[in-house]
PDB file of N, CA and C in Angstrom:
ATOM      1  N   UNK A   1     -55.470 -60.013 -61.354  1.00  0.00           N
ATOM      2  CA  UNK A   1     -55.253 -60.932 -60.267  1.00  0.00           C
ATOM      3  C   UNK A   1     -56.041 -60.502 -59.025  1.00  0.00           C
ATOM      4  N   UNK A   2     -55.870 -59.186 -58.772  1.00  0.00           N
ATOM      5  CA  UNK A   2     -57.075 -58.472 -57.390  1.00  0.00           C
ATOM      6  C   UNK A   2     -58.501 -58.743 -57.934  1.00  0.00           C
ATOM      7  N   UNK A   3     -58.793 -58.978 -58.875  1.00  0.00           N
ATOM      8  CA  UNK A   3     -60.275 -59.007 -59.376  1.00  0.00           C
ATOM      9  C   UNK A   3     -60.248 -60.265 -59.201  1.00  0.00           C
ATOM     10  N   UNK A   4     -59.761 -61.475 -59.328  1.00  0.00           N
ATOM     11  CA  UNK A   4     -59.777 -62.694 -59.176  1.00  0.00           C
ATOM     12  C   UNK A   4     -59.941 -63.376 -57.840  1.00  0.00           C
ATOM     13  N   UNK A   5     -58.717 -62.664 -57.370  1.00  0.00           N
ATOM     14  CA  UNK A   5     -59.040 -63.252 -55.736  1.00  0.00           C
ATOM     15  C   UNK A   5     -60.254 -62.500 -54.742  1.00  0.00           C
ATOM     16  N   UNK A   6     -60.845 -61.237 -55.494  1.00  0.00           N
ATOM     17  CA  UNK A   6     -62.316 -60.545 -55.030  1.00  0.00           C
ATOM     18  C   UNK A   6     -63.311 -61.415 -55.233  1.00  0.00           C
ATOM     19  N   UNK A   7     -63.268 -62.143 -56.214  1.00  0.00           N
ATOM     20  CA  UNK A   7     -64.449 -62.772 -56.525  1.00  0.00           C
ATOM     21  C   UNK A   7     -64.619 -64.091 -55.781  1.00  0.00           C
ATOM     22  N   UNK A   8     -63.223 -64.923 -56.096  1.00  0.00           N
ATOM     23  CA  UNK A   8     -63.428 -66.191 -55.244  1.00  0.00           C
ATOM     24  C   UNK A   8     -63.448 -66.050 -53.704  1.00  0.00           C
ATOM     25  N   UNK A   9     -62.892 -64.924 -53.115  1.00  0.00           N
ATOM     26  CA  UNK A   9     -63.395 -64.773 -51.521  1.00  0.00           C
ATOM     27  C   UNK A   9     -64.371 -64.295 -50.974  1.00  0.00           C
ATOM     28  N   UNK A  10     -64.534 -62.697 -51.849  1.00  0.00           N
ATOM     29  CA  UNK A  10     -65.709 -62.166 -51.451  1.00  0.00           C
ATOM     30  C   UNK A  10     -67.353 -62.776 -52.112  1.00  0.00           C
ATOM     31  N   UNK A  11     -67.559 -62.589 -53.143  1.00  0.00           N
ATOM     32  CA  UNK A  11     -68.689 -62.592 -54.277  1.00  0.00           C
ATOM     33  C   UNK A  11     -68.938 -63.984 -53.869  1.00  0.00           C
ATOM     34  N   UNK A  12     -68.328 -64.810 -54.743  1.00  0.00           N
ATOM     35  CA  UNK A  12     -68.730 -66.309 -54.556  1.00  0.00           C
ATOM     36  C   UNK A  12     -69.413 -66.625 -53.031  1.00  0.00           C
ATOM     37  N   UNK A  13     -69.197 -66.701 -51.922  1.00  0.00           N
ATOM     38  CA  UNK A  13     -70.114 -67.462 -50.512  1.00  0.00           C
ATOM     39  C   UNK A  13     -71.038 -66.438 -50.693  1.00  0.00           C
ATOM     40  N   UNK A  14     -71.172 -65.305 -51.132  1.00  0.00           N
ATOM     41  CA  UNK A  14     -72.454 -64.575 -51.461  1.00  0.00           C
ATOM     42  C   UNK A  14     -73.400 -65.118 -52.137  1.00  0.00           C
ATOM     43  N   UNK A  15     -72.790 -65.188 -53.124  1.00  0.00           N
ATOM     44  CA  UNK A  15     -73.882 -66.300 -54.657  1.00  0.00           C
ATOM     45  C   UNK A  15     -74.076 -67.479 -54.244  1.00  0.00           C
ATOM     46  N   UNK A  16     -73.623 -68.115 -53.531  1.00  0.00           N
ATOM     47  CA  UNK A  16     -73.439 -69.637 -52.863  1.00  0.00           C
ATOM     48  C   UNK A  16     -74.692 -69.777 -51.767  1.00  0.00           C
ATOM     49  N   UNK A  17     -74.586 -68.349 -51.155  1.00  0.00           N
ATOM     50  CA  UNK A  17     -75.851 -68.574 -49.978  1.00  0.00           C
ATOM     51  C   UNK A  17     -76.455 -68.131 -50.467  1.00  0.00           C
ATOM     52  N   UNK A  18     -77.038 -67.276 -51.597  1.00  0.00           N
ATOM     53  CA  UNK A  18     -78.476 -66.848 -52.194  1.00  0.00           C
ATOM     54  C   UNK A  18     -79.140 -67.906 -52.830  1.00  0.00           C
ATOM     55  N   UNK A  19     -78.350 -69.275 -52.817  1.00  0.00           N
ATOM     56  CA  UNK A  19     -78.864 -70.131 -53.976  1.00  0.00           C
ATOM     57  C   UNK A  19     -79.611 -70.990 -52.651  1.00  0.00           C
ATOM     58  N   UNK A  20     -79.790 -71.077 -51.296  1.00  0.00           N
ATOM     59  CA  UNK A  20     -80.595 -71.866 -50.762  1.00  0.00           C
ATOM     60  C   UNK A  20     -81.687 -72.086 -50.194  1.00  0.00           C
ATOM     61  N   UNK A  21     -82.599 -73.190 -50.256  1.00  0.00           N
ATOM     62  CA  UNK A  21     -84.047 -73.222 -49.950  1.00  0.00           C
ATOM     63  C   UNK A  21     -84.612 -72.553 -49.695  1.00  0.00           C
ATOM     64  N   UNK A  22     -85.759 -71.694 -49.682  1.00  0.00           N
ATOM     65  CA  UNK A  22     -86.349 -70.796 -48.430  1.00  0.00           C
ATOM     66  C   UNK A  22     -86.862 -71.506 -47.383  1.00  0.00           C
ATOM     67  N   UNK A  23     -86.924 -71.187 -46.333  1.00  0.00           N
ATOM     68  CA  UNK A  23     -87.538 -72.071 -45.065  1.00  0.00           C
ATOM     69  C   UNK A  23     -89.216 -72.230 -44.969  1.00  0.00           C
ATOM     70  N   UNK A  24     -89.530 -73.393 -44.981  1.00  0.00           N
ATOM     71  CA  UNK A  24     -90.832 -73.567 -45.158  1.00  0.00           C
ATOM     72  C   UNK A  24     -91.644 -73.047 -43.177  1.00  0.00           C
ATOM     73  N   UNK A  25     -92.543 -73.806 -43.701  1.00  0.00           N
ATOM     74  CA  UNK A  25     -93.915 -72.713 -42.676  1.00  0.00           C
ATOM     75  C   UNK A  25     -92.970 -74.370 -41.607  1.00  0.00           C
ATOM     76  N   UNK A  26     -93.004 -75.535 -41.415  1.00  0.00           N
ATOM     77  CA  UNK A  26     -92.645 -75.722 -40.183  1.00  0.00           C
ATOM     78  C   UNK A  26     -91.255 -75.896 -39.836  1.00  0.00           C
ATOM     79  N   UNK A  27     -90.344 -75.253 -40.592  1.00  0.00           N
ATOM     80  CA  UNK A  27     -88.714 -74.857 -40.022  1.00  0.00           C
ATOM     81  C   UNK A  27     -89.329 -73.420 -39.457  1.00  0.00           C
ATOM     82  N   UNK A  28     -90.211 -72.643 -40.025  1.00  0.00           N
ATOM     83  CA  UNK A  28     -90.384 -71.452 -38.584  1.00  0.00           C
ATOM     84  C   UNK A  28     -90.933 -71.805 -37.562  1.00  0.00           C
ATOM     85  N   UNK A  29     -92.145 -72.750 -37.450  1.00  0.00           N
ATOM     86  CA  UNK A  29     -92.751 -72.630 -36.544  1.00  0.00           C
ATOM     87  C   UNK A  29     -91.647 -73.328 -35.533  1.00  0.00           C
ATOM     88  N   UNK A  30     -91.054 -74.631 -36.048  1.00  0.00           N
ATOM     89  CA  UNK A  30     -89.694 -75.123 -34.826  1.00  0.00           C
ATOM     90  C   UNK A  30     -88.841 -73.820 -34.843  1.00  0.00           C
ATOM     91  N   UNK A  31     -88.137 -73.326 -35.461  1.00  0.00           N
ATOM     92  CA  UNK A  31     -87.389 -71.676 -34.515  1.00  0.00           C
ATOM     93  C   UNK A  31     -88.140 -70.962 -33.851  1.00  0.00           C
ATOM     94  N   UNK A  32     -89.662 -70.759 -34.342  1.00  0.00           N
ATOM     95  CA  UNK A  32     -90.267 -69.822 -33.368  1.00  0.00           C
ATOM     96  C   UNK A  32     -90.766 -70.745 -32.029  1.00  0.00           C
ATOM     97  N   UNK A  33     -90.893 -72.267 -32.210  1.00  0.00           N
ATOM     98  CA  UNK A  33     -90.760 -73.181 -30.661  1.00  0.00           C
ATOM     99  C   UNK A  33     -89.698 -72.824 -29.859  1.00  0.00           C
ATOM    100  N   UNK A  34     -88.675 -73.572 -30.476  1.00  0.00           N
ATOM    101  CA  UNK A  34     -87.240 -73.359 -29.948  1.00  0.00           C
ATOM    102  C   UNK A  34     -86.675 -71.877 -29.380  1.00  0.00           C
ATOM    103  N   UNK A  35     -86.949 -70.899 -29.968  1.00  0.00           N
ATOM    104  CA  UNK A  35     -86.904 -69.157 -29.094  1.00  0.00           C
ATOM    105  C   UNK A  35     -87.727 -69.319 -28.137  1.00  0.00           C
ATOM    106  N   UNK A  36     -88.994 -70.011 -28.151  1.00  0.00           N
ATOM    107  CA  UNK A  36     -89.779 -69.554 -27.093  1.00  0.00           C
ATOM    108  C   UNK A  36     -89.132 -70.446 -26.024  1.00  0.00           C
ATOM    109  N   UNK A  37     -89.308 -71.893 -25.788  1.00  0.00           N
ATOM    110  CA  UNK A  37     -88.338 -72.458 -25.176  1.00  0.00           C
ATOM    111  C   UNK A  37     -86.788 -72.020 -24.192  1.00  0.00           C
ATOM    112  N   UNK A  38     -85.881 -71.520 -25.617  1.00  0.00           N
ATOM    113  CA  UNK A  38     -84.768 -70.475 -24.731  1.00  0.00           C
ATOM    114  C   UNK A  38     -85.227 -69.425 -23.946  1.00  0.00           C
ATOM    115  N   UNK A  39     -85.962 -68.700 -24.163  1.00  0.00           N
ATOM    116  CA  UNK A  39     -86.491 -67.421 -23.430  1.00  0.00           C
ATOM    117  C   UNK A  39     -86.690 -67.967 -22.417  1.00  0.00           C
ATOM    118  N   UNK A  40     -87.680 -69.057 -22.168  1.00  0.00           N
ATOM    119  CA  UNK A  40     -88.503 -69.680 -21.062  1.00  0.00           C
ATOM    120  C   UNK A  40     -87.274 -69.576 -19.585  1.00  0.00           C
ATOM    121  N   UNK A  41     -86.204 -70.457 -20.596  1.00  0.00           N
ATOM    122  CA  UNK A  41     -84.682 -71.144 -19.549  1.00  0.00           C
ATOM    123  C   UNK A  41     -83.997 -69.684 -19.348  1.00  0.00           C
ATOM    124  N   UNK A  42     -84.226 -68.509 -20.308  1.00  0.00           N
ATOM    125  CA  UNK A  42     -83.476 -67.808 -19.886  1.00  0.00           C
ATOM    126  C   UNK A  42     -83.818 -66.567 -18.329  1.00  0.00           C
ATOM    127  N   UNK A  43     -85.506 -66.909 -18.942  1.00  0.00           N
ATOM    128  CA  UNK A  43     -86.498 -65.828 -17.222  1.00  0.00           C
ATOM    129  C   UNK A  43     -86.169 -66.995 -16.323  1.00  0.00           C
ATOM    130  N   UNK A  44     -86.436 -68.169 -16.289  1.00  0.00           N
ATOM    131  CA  UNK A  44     -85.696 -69.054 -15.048  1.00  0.00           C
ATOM    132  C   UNK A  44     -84.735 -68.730 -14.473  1.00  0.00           C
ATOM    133  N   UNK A  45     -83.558 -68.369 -15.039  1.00  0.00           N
ATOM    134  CA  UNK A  45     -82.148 -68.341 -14.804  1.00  0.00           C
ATOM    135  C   UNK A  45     -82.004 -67.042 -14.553  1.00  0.00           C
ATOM    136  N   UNK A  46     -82.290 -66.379 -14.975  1.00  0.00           N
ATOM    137  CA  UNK A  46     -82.426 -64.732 -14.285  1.00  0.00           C
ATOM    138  C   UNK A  46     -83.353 -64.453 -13.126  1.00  0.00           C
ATOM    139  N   UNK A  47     -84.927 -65.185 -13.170  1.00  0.00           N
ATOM    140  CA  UNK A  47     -84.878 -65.049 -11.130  1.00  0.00           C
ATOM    141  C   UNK A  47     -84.166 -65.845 -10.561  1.00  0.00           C
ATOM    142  N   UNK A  48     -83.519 -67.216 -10.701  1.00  0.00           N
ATOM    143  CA  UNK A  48     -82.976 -67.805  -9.750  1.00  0.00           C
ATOM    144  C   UNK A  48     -81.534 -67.102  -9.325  1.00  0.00           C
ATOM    145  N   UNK A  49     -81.352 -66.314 -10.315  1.00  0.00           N
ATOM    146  CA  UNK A  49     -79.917 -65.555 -10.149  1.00  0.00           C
ATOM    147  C   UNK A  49     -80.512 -64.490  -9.070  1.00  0.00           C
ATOM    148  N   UNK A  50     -81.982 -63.633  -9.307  1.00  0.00           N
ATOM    149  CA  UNK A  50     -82.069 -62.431  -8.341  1.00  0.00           C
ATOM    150  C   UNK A  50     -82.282 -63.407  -7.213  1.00  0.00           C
ATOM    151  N   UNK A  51     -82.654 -64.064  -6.540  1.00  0.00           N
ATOM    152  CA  UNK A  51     -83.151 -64.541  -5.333  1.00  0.00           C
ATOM    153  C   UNK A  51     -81.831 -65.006  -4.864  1.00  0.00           C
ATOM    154  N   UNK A  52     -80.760 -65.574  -5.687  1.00  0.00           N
ATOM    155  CA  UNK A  52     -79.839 -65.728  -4.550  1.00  0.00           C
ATOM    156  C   UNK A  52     -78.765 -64.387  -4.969  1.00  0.00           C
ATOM    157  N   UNK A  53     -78.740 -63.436  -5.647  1.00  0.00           N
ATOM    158  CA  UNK A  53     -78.363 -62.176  -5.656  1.00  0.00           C
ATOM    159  C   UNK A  53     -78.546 -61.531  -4.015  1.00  0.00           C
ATOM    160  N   UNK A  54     -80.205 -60.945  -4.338  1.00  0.00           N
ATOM    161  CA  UNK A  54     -80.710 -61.093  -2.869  1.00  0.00           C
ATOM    162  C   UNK A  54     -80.440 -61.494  -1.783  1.00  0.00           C
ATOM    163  N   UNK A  55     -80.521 -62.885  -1.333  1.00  0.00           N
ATOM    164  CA  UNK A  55     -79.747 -63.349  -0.047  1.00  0.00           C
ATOM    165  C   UNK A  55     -78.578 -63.256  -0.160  1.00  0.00           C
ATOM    166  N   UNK A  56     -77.814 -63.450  -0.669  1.00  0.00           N
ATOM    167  CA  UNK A  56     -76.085 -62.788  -0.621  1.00  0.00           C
ATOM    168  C   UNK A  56     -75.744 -61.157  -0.152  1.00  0.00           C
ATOM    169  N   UNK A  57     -76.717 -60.387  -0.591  1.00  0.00           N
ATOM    170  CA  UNK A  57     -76.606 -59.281  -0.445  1.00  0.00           C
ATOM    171  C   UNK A  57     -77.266 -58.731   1.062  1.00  0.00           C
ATOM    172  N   UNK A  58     -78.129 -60.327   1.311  1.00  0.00           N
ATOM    173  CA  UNK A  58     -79.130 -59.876   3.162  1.00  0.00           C
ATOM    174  C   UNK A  58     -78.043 -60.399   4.018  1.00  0.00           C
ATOM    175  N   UNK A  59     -77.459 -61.250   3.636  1.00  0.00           N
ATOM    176  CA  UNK A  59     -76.082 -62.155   4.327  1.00  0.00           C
ATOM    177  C   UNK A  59     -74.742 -61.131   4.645  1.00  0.00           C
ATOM    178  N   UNK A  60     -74.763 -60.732   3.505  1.00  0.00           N
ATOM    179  CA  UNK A  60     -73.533 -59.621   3.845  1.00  0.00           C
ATOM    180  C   UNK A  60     -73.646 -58.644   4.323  1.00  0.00           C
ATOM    181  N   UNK A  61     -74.831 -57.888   4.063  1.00  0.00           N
ATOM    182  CA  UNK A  61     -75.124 -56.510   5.115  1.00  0.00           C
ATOM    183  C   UNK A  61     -75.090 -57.363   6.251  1.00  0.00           C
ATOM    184  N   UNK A  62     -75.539 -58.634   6.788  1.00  0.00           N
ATOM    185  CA  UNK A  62     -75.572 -58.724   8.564  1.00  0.00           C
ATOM    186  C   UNK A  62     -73.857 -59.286   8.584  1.00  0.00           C
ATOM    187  N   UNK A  63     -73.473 -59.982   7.848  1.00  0.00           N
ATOM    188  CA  UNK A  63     -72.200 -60.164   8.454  1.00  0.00           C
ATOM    189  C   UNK A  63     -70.936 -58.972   8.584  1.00  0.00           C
ATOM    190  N   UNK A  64     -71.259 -57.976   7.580  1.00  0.00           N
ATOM    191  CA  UNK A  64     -70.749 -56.858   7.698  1.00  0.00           C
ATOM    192  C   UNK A  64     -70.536 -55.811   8.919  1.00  0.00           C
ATOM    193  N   UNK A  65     -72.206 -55.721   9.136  1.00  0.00           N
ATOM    194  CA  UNK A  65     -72.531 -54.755  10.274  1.00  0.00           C
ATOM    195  C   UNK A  65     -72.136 -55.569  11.660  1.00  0.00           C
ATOM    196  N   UNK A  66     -72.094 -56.809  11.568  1.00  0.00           N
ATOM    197  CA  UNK A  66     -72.073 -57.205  12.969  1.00  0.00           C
ATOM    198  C   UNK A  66     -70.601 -57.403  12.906  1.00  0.00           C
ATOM    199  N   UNK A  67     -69.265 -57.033  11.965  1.00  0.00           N
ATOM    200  CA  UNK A  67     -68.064 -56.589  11.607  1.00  0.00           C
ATOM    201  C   UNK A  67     -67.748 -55.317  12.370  1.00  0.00           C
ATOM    202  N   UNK A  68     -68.990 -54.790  11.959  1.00  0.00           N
ATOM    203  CA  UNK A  68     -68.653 -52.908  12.475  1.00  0.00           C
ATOM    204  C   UNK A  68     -68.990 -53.274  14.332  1.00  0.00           C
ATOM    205  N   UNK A  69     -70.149 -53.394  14.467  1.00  0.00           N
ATOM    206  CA  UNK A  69     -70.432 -53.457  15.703  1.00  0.00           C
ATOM    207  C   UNK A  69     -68.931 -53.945  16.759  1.00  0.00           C
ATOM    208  N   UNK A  70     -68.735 -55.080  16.230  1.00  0.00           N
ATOM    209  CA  UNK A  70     -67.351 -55.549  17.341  1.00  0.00           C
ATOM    210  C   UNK A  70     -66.275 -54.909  16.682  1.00  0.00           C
ATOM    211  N   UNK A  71     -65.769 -54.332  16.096  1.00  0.00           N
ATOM    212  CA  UNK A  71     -64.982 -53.291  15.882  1.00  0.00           C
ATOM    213  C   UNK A  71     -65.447 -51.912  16.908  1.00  0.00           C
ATOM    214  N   UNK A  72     -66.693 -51.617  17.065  1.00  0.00           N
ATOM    215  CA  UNK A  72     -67.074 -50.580  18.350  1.00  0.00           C
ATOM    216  C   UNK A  72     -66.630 -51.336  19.044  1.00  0.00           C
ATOM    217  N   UNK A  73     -66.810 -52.392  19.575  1.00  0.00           N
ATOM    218  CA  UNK A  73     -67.000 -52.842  21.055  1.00  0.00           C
ATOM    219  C   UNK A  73     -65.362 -53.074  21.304  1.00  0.00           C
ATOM    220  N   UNK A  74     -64.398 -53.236  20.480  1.00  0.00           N
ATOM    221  CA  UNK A  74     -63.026 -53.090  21.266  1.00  0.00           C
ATOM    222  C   UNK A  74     -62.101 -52.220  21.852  1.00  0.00           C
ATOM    223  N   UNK A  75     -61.751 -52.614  22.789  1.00  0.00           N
ATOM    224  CA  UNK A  75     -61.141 -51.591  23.660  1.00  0.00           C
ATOM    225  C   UNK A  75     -62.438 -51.173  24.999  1.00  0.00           C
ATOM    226  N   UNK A  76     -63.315 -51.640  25.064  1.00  0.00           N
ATOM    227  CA  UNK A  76     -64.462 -51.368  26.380  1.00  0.00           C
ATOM    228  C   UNK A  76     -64.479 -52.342  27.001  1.00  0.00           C
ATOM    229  N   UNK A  77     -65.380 -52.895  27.763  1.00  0.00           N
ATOM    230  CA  UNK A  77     -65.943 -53.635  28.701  1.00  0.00           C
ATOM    231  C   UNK A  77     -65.950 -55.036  27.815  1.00  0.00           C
ATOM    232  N   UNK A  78     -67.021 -54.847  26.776  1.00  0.00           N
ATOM    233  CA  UNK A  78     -67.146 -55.974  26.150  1.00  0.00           C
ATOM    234  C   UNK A  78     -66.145 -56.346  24.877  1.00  0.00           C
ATOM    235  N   UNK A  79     -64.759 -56.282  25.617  1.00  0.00           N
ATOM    236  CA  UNK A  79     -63.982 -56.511  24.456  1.00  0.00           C
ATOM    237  C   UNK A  79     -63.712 -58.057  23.643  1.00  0.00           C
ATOM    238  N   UNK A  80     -64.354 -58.831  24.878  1.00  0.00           N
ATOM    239  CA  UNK A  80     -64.443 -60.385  24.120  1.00  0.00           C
ATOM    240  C   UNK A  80     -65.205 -60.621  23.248  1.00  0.00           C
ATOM    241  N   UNK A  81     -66.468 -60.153  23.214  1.00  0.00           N
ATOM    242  CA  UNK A  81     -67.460 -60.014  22.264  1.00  0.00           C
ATOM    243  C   UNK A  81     -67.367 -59.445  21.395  1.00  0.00           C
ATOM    244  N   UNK A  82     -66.800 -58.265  20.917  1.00  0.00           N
ATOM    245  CA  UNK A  82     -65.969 -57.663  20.275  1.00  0.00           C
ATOM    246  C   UNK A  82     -65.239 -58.138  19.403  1.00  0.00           C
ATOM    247  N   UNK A  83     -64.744 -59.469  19.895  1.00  0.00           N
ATOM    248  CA  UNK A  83     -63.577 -59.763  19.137  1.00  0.00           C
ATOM    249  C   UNK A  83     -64.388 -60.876  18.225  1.00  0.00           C
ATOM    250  N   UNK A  84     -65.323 -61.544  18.989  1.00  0.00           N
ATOM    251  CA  UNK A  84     -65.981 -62.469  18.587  1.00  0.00           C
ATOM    252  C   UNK A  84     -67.123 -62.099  17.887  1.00  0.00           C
ATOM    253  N   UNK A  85     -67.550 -60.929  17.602  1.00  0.00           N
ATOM    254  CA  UNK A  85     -68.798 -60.012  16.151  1.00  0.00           C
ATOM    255  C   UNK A  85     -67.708 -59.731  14.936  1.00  0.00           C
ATOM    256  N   UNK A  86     -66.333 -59.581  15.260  1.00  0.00           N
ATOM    257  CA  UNK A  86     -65.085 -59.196  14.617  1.00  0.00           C
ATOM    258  C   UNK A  86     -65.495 -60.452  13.700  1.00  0.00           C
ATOM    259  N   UNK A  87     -64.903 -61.782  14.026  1.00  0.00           N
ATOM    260  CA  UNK A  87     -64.599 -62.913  13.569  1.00  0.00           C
ATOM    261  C   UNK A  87     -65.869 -63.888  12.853  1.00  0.00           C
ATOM    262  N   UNK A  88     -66.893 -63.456  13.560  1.00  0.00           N
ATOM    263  CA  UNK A  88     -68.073 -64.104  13.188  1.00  0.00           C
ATOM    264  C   UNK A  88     -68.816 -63.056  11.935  1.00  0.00           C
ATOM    265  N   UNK A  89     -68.612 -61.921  12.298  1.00  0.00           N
ATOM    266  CA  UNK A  89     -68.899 -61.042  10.887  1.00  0.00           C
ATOM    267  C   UNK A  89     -68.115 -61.156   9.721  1.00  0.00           C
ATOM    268  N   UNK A  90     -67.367 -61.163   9.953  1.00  0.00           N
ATOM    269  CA  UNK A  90     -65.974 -61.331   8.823  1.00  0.00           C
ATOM    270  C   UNK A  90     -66.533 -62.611   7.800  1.00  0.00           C
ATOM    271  N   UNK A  91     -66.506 -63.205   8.821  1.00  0.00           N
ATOM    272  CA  UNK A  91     -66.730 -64.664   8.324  1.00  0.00           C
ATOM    273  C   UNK A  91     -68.581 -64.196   7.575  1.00  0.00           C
ATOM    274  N   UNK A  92     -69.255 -64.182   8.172  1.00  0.00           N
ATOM    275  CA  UNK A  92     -70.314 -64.183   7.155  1.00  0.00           C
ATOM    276  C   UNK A  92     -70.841 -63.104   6.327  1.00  0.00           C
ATOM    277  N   UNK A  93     -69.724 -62.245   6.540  1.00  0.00           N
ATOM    278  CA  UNK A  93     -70.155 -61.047   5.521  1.00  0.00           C
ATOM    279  C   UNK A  93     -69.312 -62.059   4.178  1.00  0.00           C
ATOM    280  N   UNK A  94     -68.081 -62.544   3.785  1.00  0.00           N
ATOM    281  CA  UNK A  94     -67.632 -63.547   3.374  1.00  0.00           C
ATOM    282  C   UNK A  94     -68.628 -64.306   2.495  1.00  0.00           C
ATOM    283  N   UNK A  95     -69.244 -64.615   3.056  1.00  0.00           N
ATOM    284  CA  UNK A  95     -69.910 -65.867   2.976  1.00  0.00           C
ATOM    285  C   UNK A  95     -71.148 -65.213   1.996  1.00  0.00           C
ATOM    286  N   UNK A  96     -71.639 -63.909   2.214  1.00  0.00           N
ATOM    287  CA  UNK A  96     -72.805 -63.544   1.612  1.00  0.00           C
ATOM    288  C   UNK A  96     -72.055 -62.676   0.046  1.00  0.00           C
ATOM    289  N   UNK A  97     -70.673 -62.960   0.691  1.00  0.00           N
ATOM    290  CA  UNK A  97     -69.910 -62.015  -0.968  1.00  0.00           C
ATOM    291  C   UNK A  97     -69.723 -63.147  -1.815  1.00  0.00           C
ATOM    292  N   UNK A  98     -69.241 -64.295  -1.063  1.00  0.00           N
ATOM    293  CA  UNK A  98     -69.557 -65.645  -2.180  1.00  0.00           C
ATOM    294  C   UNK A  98     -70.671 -66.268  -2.884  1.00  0.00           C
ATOM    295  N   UNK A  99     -72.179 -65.826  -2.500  1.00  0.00           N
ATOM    296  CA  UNK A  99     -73.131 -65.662  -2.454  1.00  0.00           C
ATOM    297  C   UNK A  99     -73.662 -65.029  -3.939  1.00  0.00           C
ATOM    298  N   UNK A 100     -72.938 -64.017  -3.871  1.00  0.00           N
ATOM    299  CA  UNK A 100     -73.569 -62.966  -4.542  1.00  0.00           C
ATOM    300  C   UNK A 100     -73.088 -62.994  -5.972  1.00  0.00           C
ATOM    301  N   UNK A 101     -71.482 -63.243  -5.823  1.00  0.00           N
ATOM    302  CA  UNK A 101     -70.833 -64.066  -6.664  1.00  0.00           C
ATOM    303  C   UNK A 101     -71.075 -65.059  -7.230  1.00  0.00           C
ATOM    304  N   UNK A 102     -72.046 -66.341  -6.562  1.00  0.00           N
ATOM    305  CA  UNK A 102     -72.294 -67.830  -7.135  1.00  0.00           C
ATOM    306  C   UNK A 102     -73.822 -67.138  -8.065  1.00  0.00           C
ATOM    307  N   UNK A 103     -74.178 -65.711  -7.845  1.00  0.00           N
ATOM    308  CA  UNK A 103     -75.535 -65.678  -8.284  1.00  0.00           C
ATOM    309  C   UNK A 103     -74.973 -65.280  -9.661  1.00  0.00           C
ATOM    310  N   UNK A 104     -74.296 -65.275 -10.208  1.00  0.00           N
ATOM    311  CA  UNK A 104     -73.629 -64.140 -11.589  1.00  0.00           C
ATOM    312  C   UNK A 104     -73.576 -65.502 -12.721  1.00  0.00           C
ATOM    313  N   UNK A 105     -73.525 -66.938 -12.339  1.00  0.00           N
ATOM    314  CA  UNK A 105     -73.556 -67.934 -12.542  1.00  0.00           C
ATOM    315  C   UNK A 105     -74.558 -68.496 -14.112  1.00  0.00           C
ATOM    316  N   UNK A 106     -75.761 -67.770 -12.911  1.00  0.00           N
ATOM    317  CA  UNK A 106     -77.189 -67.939 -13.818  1.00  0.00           C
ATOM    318  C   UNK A 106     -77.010 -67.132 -15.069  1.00  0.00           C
ATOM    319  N   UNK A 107     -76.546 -65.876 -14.747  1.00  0.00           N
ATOM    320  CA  UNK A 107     -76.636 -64.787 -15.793  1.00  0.00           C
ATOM    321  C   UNK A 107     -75.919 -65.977 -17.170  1.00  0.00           C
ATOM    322  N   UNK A 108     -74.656 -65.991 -16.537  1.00  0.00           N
ATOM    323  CA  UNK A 108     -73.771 -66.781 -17.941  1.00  0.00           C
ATOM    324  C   UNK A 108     -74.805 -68.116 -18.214  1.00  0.00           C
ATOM    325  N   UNK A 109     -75.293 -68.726 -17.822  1.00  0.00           N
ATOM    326  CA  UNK A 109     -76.122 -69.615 -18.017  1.00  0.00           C
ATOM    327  C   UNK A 109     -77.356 -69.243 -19.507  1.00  0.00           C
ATOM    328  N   UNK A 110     -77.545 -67.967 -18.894  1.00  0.00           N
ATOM    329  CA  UNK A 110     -78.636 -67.122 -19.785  1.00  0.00           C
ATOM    330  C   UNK A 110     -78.471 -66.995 -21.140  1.00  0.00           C
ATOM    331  N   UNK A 111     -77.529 -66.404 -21.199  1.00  0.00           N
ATOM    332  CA  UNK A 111     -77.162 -66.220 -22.634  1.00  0.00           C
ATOM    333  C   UNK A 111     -76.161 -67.194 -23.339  1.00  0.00           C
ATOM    334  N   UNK A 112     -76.150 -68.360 -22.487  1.00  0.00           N
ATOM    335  CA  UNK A 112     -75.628 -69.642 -23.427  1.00  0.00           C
ATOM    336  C   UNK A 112     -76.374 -70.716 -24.246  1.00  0.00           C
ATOM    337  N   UNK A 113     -75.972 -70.889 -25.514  1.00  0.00           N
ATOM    338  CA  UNK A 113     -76.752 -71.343 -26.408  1.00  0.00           C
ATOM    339  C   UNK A 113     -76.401 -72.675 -26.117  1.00  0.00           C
ATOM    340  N   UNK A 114     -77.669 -73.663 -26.267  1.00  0.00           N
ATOM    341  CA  UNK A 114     -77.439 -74.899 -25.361  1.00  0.00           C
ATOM    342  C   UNK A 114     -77.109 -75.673 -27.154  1.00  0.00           C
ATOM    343  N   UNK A 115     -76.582 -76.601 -27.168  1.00  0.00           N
ATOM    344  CA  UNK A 115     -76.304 -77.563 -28.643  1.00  0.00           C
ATOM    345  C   UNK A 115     -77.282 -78.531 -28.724  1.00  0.00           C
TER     346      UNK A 115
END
């Protein structure tokens, strides 16, 4: 009975797929189109991912630092300003982490097989 159910699960889709066509010269040359094609969409999608990688990452170092800066400036002279590099950094350091985040996008894009 173990020899029986070995054969019809394992063996058999073995023998089943050795029995089909070989692929002629233009079913390769369309897979070797079609790879070249994906590759093409996939270097697209990987610089458009570094370039806005990049600006997310130029966005957030300034909204960051100008975070730190009015964090110095409170408690002195210029404590209004201060408060207002506080709020305006916050906010676009933010903004360059969402950024950087929307760039991760492309990646999954990359390695998805289109139907």
């Amino acid at each position: 009975m173990k020899h029986l159910f070995f054969l019809i699960f394992f063996v058999a889709p073995l023998l089943l797929r050795g029995q089909q066509a070989p692929a002629t010269a233009d079913d390769l040359k369309q897979q070797v189109l079609d790879l070249n094609e994906r590759m093409d969409q996939v270097q697209i999608n990987l610089v458009t991912s570094e370039k806005k990688f990049k600006r997310g990452i130029l966005v957030a170092t300034i909204g960051y630092s100008l975070t730190i800066t009015g964090g110095l400036m409170l408690g002195r002279s210029n404590d209004q300003l201060g408060q207002a590099l506080l709020i305006t950094g916050g906010v676009t350091g933010a903004v360059g982490t969402v950024l950087m985040v929307d760039s991760f996008k492309y990646l999954g894009r990359a390695g998805r097989r289109r139907q």
